[in-house]
PDB file of N, CA and C in Angstrom:
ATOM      1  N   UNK A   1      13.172  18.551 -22.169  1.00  0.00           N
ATOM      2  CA  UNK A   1      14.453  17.927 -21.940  1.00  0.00           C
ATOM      3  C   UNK A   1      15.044  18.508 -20.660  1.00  0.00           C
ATOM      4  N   UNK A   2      15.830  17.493 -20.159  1.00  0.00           N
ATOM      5  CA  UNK A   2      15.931  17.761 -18.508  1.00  0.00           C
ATOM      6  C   UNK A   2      17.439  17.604 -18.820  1.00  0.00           C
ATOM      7  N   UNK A   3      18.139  18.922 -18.067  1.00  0.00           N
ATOM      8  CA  UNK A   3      19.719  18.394 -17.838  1.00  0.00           C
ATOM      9  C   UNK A   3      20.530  18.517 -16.647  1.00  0.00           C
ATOM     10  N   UNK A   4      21.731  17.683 -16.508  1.00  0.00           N
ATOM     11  CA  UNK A   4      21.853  17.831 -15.223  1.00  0.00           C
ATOM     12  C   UNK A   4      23.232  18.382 -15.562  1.00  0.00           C
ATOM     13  N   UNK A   5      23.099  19.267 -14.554  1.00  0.00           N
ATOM     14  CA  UNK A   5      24.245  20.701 -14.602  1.00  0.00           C
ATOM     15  C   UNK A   5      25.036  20.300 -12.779  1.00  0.00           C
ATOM     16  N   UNK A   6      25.170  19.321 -12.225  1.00  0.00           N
ATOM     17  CA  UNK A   6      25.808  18.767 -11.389  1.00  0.00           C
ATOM     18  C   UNK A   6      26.984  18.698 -11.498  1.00  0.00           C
ATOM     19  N   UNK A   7      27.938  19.052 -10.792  1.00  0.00           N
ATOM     20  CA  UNK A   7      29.377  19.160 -11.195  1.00  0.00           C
ATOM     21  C   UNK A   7      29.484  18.806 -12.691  1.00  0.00           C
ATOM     22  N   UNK A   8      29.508  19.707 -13.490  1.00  0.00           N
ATOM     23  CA  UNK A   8      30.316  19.601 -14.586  1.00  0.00           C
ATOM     24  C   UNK A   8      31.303  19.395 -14.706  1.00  0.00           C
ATOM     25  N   UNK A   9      32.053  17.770 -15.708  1.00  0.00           N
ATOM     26  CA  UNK A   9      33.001  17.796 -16.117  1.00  0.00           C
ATOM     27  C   UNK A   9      33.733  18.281 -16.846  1.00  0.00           C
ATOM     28  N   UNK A  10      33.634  20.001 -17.536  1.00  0.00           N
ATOM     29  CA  UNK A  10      34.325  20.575 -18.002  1.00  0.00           C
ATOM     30  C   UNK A  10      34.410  21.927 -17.274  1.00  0.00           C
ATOM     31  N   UNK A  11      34.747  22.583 -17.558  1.00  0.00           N
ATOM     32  CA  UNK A  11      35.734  24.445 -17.122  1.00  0.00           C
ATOM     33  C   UNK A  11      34.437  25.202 -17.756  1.00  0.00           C
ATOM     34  N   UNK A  12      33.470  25.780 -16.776  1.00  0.00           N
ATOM     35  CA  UNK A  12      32.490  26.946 -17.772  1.00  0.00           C
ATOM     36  C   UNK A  12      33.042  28.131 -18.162  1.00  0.00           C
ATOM     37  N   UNK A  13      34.298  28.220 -17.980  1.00  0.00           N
ATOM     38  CA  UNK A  13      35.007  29.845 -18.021  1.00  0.00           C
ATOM     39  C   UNK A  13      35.305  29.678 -19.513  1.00  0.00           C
ATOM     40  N   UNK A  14      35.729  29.181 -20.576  1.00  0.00           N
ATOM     41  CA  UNK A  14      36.126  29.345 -22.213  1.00  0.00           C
ATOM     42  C   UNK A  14      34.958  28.804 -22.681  1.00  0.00           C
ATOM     43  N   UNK A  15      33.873  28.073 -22.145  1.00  0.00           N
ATOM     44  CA  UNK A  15      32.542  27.200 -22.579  1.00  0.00           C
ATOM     45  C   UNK A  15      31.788  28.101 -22.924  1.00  0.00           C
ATOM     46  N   UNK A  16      30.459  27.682 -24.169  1.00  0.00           N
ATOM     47  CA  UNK A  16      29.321  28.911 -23.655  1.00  0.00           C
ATOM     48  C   UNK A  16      28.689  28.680 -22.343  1.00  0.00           C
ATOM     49  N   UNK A  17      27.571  29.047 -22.571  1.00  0.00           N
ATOM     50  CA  UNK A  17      27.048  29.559 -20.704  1.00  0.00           C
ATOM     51  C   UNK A  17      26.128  28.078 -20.589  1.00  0.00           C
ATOM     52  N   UNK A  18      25.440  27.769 -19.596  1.00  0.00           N
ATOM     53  CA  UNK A  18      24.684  26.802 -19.618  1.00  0.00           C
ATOM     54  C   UNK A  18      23.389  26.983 -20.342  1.00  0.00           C
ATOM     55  N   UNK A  19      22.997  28.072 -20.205  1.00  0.00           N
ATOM     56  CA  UNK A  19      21.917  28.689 -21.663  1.00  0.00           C
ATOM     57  C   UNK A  19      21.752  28.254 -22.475  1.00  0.00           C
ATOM     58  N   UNK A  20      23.401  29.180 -22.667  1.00  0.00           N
ATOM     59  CA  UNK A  20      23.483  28.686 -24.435  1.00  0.00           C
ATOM     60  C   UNK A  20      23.870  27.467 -24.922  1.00  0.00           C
ATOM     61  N   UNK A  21      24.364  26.311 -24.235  1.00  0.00           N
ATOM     62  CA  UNK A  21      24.230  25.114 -24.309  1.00  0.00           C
ATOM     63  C   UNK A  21      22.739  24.331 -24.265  1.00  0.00           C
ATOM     64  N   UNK A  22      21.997  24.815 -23.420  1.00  0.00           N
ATOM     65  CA  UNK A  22      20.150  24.316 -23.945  1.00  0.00           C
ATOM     66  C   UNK A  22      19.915  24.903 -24.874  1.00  0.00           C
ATOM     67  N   UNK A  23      19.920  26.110 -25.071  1.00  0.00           N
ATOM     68  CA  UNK A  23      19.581  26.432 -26.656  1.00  0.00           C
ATOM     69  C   UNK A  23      19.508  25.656 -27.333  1.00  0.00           C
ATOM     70  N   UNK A  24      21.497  25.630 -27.648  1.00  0.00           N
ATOM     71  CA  UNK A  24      21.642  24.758 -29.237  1.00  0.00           C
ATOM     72  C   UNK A  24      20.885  23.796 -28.984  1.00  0.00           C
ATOM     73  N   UNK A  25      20.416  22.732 -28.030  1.00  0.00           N
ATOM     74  CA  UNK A  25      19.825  21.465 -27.807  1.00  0.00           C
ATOM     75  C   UNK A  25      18.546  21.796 -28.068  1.00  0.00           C
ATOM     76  N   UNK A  26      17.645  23.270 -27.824  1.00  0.00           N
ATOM     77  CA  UNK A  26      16.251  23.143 -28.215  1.00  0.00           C
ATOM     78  C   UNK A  26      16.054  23.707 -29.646  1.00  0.00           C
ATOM     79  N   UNK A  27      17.530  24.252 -30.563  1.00  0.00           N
ATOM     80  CA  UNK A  27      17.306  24.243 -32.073  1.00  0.00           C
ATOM     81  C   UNK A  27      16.424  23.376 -32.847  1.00  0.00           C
ATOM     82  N   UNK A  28      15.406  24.071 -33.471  1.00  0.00           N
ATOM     83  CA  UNK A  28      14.577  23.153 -33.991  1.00  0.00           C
ATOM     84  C   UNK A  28      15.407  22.296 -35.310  1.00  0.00           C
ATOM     85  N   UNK A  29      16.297  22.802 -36.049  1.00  0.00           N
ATOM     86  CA  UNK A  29      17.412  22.429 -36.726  1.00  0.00           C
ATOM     87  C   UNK A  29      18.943  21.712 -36.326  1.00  0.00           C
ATOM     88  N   UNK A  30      18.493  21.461 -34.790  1.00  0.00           N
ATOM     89  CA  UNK A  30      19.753  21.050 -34.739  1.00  0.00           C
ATOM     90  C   UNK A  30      20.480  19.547 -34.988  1.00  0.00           C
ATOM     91  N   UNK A  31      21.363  19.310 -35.220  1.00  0.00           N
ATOM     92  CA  UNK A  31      21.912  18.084 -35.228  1.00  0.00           C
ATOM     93  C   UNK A  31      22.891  16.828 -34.234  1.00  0.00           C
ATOM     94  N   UNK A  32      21.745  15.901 -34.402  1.00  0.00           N
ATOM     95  CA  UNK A  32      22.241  15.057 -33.371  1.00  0.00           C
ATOM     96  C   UNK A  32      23.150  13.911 -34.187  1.00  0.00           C
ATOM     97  N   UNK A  33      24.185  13.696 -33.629  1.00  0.00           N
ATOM     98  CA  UNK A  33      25.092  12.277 -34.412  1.00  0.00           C
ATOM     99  C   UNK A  33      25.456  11.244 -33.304  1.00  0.00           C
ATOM    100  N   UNK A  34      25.332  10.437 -33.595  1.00  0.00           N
ATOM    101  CA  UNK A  34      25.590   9.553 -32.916  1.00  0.00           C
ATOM    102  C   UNK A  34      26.812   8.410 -33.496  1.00  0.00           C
ATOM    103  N   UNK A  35      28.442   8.790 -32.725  1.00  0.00           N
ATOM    104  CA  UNK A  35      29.562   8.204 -33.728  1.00  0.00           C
ATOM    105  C   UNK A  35      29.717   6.919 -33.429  1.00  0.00           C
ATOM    106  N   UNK A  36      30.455   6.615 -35.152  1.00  0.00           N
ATOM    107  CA  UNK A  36      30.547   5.226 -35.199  1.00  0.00           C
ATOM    108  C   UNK A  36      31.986   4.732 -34.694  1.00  0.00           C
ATOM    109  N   UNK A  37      32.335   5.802 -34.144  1.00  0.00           N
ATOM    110  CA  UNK A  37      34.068   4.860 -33.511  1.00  0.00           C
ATOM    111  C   UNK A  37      33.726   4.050 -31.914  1.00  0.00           C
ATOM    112  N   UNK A  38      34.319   3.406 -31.901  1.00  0.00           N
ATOM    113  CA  UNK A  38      33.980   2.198 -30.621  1.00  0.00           C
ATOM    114  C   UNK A  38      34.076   3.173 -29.966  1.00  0.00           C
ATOM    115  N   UNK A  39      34.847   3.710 -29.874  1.00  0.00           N
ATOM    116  CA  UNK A  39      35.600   5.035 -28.402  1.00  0.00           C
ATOM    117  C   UNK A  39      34.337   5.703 -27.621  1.00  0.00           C
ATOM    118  N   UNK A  40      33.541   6.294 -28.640  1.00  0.00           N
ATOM    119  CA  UNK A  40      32.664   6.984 -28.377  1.00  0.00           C
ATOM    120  C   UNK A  40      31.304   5.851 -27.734  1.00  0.00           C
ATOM    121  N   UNK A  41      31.087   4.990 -28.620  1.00  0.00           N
ATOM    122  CA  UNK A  41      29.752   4.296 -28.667  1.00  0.00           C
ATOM    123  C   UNK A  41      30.031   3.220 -27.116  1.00  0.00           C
ATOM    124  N   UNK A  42      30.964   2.751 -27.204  1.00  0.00           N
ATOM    125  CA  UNK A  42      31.391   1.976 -25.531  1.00  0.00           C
ATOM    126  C   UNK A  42      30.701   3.350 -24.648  1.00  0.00           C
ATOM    127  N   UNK A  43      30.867   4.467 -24.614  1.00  0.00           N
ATOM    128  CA  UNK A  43      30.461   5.246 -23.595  1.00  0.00           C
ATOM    129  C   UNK A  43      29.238   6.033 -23.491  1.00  0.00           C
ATOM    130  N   UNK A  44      28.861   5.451 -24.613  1.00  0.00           N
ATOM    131  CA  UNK A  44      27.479   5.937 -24.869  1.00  0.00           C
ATOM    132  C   UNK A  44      27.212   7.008 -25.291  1.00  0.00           C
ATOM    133  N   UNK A  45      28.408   7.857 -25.891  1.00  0.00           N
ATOM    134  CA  UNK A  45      28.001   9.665 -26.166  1.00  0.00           C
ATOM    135  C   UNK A  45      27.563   9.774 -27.133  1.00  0.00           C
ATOM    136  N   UNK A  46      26.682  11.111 -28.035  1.00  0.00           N
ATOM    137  CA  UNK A  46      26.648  11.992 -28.737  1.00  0.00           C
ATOM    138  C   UNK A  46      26.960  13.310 -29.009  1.00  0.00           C
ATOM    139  N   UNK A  47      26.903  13.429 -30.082  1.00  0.00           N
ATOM    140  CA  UNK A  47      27.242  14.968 -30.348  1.00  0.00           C
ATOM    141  C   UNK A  47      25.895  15.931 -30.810  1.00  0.00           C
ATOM    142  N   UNK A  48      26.099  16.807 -30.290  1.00  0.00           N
ATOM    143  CA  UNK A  48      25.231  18.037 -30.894  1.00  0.00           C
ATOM    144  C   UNK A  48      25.312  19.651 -31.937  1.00  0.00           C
ATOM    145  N   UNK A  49      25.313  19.719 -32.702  1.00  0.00           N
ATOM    146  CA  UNK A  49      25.469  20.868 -33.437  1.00  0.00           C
ATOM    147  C   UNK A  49      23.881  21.484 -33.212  1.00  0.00           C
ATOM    148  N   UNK A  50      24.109  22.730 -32.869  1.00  0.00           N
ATOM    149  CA  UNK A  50      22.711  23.933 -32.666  1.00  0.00           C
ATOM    150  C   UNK A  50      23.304  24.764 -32.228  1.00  0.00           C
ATOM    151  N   UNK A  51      22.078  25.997 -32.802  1.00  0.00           N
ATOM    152  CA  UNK A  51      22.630  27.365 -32.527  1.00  0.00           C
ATOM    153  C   UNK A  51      21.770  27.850 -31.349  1.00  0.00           C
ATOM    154  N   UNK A  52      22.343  28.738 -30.958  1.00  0.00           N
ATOM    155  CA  UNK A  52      21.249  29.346 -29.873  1.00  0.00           C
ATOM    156  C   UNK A  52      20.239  30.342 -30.538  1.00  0.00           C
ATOM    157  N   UNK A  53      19.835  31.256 -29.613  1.00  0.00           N
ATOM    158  CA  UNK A  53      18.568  31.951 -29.947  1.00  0.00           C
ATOM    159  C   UNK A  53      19.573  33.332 -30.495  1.00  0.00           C
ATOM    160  N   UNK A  54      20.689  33.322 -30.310  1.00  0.00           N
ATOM    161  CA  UNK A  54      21.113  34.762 -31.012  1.00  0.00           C
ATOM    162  C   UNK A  54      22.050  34.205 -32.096  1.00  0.00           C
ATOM    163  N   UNK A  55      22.365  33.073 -32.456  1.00  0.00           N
ATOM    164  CA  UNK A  55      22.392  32.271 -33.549  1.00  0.00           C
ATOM    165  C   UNK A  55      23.861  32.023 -33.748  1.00  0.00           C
ATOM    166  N   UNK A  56      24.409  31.735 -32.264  1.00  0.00           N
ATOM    167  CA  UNK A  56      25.760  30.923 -31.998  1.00  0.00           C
ATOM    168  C   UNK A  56      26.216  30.208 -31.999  1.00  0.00           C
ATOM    169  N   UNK A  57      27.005  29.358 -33.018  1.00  0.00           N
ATOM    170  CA  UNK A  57      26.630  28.041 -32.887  1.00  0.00           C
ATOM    171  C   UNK A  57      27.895  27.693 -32.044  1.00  0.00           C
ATOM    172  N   UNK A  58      27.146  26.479 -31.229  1.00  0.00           N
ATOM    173  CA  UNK A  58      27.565  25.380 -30.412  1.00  0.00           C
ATOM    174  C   UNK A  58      27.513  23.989 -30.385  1.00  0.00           C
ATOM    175  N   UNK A  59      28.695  23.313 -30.208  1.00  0.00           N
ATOM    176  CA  UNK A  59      29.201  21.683 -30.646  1.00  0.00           C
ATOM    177  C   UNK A  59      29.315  21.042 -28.968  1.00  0.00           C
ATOM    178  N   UNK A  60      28.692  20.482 -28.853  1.00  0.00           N
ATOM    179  CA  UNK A  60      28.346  19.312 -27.303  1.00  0.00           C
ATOM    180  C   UNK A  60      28.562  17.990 -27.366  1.00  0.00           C
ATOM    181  N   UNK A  61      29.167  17.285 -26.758  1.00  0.00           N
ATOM    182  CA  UNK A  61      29.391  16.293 -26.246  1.00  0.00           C
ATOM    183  C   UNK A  61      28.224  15.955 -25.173  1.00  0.00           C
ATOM    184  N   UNK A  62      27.747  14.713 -25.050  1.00  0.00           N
ATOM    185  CA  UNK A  62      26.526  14.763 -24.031  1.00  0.00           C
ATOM    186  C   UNK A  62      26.214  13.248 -24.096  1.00  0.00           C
ATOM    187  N   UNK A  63      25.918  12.377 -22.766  1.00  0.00           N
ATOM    188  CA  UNK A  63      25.535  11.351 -22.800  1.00  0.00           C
ATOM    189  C   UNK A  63      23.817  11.969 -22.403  1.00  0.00           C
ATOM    190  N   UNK A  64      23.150  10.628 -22.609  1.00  0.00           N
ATOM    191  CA  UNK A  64      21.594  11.055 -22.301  1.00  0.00           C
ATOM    192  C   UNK A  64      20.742   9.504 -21.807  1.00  0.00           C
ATOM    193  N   UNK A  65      19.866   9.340 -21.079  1.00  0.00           N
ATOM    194  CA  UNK A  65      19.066   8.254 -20.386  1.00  0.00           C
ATOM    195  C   UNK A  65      17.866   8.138 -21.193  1.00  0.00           C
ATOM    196  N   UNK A  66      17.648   9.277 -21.940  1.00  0.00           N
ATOM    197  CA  UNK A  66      16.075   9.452 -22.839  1.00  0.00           C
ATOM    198  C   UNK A  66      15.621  10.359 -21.720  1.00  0.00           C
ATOM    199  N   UNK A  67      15.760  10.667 -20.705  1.00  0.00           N
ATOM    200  CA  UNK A  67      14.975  11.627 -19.734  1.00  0.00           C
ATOM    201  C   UNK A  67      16.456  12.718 -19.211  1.00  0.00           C
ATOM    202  N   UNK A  68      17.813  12.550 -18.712  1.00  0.00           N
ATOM    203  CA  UNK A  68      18.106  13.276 -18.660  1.00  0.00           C
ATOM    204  C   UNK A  68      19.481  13.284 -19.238  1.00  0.00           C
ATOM    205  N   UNK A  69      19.637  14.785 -19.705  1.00  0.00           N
ATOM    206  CA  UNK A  69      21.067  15.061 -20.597  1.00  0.00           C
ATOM    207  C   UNK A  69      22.247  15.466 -19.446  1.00  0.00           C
ATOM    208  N   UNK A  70      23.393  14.881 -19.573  1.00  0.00           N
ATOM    209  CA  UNK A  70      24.344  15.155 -18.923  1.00  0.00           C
ATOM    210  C   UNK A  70      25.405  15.681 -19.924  1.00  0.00           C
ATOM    211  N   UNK A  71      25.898  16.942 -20.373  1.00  0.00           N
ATOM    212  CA  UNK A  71      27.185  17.383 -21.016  1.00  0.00           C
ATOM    213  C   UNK A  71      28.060  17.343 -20.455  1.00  0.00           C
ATOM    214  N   UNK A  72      29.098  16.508 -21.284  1.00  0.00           N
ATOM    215  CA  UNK A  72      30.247  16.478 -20.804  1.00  0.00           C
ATOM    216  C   UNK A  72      31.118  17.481 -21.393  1.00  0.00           C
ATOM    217  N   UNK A  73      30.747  18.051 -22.490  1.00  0.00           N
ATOM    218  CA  UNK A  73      32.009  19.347 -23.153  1.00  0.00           C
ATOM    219  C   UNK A  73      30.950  19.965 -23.693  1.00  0.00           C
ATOM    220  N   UNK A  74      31.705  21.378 -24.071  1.00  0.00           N
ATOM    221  CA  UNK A  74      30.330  22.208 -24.944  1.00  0.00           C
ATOM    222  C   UNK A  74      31.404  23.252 -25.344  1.00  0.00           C
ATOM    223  N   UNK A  75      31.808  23.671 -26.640  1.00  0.00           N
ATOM    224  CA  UNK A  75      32.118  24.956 -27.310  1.00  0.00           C
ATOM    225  C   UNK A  75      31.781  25.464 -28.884  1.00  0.00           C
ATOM    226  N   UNK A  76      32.222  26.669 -29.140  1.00  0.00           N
ATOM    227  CA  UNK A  76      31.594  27.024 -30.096  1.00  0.00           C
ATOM    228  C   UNK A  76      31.871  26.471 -31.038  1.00  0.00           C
ATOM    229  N   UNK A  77      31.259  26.183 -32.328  1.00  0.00           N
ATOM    230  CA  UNK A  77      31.154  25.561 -33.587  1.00  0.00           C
ATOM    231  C   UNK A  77      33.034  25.897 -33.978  1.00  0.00           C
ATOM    232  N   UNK A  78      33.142  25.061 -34.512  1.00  0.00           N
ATOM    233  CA  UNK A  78      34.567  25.448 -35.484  1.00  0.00           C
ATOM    234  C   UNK A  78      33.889  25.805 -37.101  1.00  0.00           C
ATOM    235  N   UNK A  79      34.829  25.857 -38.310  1.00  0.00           N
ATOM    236  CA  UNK A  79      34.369  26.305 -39.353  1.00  0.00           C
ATOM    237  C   UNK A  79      34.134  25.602 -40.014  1.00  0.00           C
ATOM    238  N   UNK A  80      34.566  24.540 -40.131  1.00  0.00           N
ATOM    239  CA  UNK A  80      34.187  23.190 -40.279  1.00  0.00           C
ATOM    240  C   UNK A  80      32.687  22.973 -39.767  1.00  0.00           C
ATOM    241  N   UNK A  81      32.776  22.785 -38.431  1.00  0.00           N
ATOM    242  CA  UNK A  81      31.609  22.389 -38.327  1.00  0.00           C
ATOM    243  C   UNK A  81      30.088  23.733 -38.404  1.00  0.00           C
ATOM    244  N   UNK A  82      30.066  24.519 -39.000  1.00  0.00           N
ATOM    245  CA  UNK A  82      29.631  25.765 -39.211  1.00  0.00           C
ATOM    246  C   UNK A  82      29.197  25.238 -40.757  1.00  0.00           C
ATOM    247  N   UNK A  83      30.000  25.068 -41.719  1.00  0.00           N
ATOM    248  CA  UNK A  83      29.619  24.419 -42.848  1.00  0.00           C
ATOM    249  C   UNK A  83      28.642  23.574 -42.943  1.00  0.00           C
ATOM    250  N   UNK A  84      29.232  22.605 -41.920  1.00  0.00           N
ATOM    251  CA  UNK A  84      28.254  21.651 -42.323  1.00  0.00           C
ATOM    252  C   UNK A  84      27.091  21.172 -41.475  1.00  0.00           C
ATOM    253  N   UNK A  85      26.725  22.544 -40.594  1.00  0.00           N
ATOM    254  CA  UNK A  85      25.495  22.158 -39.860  1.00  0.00           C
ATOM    255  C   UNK A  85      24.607  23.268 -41.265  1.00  0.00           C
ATOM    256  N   UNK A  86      25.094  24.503 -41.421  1.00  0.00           N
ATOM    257  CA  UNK A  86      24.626  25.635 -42.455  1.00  0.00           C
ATOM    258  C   UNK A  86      24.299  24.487 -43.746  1.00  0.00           C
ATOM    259  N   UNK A  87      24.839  23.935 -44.303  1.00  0.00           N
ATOM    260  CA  UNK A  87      24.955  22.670 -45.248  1.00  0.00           C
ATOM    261  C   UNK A  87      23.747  21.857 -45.198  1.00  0.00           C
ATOM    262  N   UNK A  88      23.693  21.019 -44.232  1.00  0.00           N
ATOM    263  CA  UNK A  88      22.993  20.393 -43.722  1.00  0.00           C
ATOM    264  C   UNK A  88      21.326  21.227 -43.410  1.00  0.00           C
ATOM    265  N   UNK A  89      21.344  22.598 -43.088  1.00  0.00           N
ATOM    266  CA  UNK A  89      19.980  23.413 -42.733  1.00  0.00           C
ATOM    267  C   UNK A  89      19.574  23.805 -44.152  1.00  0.00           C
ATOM    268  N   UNK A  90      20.387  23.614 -45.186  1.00  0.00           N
ATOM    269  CA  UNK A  90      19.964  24.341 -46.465  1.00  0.00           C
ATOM    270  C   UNK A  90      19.620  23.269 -46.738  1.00  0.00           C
ATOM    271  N   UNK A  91      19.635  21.968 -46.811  1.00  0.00           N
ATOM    272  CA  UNK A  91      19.808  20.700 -47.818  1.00  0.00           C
ATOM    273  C   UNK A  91      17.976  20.622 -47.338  1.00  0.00           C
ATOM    274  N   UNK A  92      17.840  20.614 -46.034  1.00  0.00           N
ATOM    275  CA  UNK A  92      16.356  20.182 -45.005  1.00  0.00           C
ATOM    276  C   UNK A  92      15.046  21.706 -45.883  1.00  0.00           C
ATOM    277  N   UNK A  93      15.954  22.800 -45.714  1.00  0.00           N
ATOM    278  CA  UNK A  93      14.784  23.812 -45.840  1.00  0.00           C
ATOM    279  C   UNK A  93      14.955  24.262 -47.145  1.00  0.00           C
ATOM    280  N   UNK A  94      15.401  23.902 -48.385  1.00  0.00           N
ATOM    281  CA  UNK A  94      15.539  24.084 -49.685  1.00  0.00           C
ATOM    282  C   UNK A  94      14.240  23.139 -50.495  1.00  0.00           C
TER     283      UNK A  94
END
């Protein structure tokens, strides 16, 4: 997976690092959604839940071509969404 780190439309200073944003994306567990509100789907985005390799989790915003990923936001999991990616990894490896 190829991404393009070209002017980013968000602030990397409160973000994780660009790293740790491929990480969560090369989680072998991670989760991709693709939402059902017009808002989102007119623009073509998804979301990503994955952790990195020291097991941080991170929530992305990201449009994609099938060849390259462009993020548009990236921060750490909330607790909410911590539940229910942990939720979701128990339901797969149980």
């Amino acid at each position: 997976m190829e991404f393009d780190w070209s002017d980013p439309p968000f602030s990397p200073k409160n973000t994780p690092t660009t790293r740790e944003i491929e990480e969560s994306f090369e989680d072998p567990l991670g989760i991709r959604l693709f939402p059902d509100s017009g808002r989102f789907a007119k623009e073509s985005r998804a979301f990503c839940l994955g952790r990195t390799l020291t097991g941080r989790g991170v929530f992305s915003v990201y449009r994609s071509d099938g060849k390259q990923v462009r993020v548009i936001g990236a921060r750490a999991m909330s607790e909410e969404e911590e539940y229910f990616y942990d939720r979701k990894v128990s339901e797969w490896t149980s």
